[in-house]
N, C-alpha and C. Protein backbone atom coordinates (compact mmCIF):
# COMPACT_ATOMS: atom_id res chain seq x y z
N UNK A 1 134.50 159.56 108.38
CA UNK A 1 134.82 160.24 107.15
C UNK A 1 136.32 160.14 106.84
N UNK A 2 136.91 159.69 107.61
CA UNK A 2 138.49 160.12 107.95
C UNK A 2 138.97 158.68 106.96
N UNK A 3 138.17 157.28 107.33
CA UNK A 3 138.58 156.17 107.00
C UNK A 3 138.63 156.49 105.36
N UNK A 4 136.86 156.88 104.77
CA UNK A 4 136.86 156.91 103.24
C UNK A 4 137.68 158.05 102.82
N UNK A 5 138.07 158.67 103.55
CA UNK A 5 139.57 159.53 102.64
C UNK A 5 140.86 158.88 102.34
N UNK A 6 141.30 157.81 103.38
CA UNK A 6 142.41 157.65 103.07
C UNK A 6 142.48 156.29 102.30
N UNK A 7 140.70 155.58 102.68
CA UNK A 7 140.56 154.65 101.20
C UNK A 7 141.09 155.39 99.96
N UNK A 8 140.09 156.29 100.00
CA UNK A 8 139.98 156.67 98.29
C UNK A 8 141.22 157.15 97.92
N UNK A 9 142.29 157.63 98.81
CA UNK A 9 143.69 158.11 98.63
C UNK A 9 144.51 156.59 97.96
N UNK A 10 144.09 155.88 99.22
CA UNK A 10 144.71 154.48 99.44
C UNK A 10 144.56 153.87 97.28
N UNK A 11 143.53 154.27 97.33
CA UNK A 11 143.01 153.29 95.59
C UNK A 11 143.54 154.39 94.86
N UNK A 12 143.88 155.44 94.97
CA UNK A 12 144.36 156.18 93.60
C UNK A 12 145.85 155.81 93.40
N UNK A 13 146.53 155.88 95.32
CA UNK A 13 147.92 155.49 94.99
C UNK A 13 147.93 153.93 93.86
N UNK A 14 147.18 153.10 94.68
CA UNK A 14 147.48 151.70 93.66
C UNK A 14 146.81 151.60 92.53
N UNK A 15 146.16 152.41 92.04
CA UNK A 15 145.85 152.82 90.63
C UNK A 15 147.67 153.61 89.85
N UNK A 16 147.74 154.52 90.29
CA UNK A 16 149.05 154.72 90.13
C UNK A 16 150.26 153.33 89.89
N UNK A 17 150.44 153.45 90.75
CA UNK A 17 151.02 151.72 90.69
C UNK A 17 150.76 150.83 89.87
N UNK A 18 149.55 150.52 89.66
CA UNK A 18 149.59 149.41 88.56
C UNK A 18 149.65 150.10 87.07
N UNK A 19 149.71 151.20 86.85
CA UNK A 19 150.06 152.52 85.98
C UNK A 19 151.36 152.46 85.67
N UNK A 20 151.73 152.30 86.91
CA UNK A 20 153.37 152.34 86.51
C UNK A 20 153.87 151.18 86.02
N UNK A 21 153.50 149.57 86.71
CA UNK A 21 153.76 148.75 86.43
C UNK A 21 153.43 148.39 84.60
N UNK A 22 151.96 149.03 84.27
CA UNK A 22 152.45 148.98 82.91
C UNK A 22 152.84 149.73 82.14
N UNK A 23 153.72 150.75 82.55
CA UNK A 23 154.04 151.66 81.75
C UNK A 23 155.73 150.78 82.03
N UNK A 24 156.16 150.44 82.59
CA UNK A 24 157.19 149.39 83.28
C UNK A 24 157.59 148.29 82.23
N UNK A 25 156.33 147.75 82.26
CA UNK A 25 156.26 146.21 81.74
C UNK A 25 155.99 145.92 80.46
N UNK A 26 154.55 146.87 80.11
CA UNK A 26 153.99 146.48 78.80
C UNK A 26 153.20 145.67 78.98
N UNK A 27 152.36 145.02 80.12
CA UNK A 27 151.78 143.75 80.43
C UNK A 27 150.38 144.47 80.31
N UNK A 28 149.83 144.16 79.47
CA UNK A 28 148.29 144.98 79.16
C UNK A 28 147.51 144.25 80.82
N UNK A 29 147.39 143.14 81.32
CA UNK A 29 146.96 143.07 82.33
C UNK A 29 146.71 144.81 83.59
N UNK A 30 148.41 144.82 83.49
CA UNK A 30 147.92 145.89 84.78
C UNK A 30 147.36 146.91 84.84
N UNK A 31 147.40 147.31 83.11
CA UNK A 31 146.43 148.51 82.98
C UNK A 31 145.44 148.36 83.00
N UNK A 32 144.99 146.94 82.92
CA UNK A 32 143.46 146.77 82.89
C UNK A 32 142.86 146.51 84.50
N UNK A 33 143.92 145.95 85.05
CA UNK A 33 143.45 146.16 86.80
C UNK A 33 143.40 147.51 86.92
N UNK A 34 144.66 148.58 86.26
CA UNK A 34 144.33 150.24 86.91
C UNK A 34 143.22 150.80 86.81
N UNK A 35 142.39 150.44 85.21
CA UNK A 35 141.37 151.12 84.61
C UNK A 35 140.24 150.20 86.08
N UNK A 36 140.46 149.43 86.58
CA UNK A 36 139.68 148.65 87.06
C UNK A 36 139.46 149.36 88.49
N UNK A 37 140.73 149.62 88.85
CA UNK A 37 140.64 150.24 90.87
C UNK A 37 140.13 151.59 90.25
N UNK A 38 140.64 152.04 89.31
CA UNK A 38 140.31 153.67 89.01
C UNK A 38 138.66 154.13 89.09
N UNK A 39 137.98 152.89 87.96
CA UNK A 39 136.68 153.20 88.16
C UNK A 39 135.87 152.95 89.45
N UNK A 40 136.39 152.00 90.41
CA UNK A 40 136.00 151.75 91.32
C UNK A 40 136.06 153.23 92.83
N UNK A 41 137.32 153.50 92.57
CA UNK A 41 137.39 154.55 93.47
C UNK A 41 136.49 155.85 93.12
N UNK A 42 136.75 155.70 91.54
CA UNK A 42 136.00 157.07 90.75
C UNK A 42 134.43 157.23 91.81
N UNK A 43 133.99 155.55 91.72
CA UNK A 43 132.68 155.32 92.14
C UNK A 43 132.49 155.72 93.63
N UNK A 44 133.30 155.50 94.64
CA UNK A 44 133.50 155.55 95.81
C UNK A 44 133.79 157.11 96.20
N UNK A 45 134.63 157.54 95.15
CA UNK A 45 134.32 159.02 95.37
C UNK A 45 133.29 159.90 95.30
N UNK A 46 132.50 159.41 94.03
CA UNK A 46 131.52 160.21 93.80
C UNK A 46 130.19 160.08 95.15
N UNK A 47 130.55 158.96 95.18
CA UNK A 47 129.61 158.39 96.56
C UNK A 47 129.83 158.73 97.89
N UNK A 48 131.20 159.38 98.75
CA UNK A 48 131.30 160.34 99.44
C UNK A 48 130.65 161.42 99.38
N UNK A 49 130.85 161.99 98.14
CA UNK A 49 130.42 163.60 98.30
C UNK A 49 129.38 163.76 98.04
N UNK A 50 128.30 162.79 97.53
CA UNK A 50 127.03 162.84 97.09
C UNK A 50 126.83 163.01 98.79
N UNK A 51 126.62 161.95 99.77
CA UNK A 51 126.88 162.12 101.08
C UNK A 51 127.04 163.48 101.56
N UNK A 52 128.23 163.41 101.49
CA UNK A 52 128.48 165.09 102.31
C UNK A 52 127.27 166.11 101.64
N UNK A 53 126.66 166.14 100.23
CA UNK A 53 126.10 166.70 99.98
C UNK A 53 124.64 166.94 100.67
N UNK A 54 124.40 165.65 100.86
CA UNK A 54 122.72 165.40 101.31
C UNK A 54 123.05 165.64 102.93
N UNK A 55 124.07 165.48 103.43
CA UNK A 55 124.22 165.90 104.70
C UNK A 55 123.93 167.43 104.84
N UNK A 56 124.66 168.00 103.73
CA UNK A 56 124.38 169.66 103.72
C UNK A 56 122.64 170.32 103.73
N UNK A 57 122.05 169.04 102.85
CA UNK A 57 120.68 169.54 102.36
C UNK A 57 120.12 169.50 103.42
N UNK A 58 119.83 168.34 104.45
CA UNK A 58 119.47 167.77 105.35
C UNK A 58 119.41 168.55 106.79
């Protein structure tokens, strides 16, 4: 559990980051990689706690 925390930490920081880079740059690219790790982690999060959840039911 320890690893997918500091993933999902790990993808918000570089969501951040490429956030900054286009708030930086102006390079529509990196916002479109951010919108890109963002939904991905979004996904990965929701998919932890669904987990922890069914662990609870279980």
């Amino acid at each position: 559990m320890l690893l997918f925390r500091w993933a999902i930490m790990f993808l918000l920081l570089a969501a951040a980051v490429l956030f900054a880079f286009y708030a930086g740059t102006g390079q529509v690219r990196f916002r479109r990689m951010g919108l890109i790790v963002l939904k991905w982690t979004l996904i990965a999060a929701f998919c932890f706690f669904a987990v922890l959840i069914l662990e609870r039911i279980a």
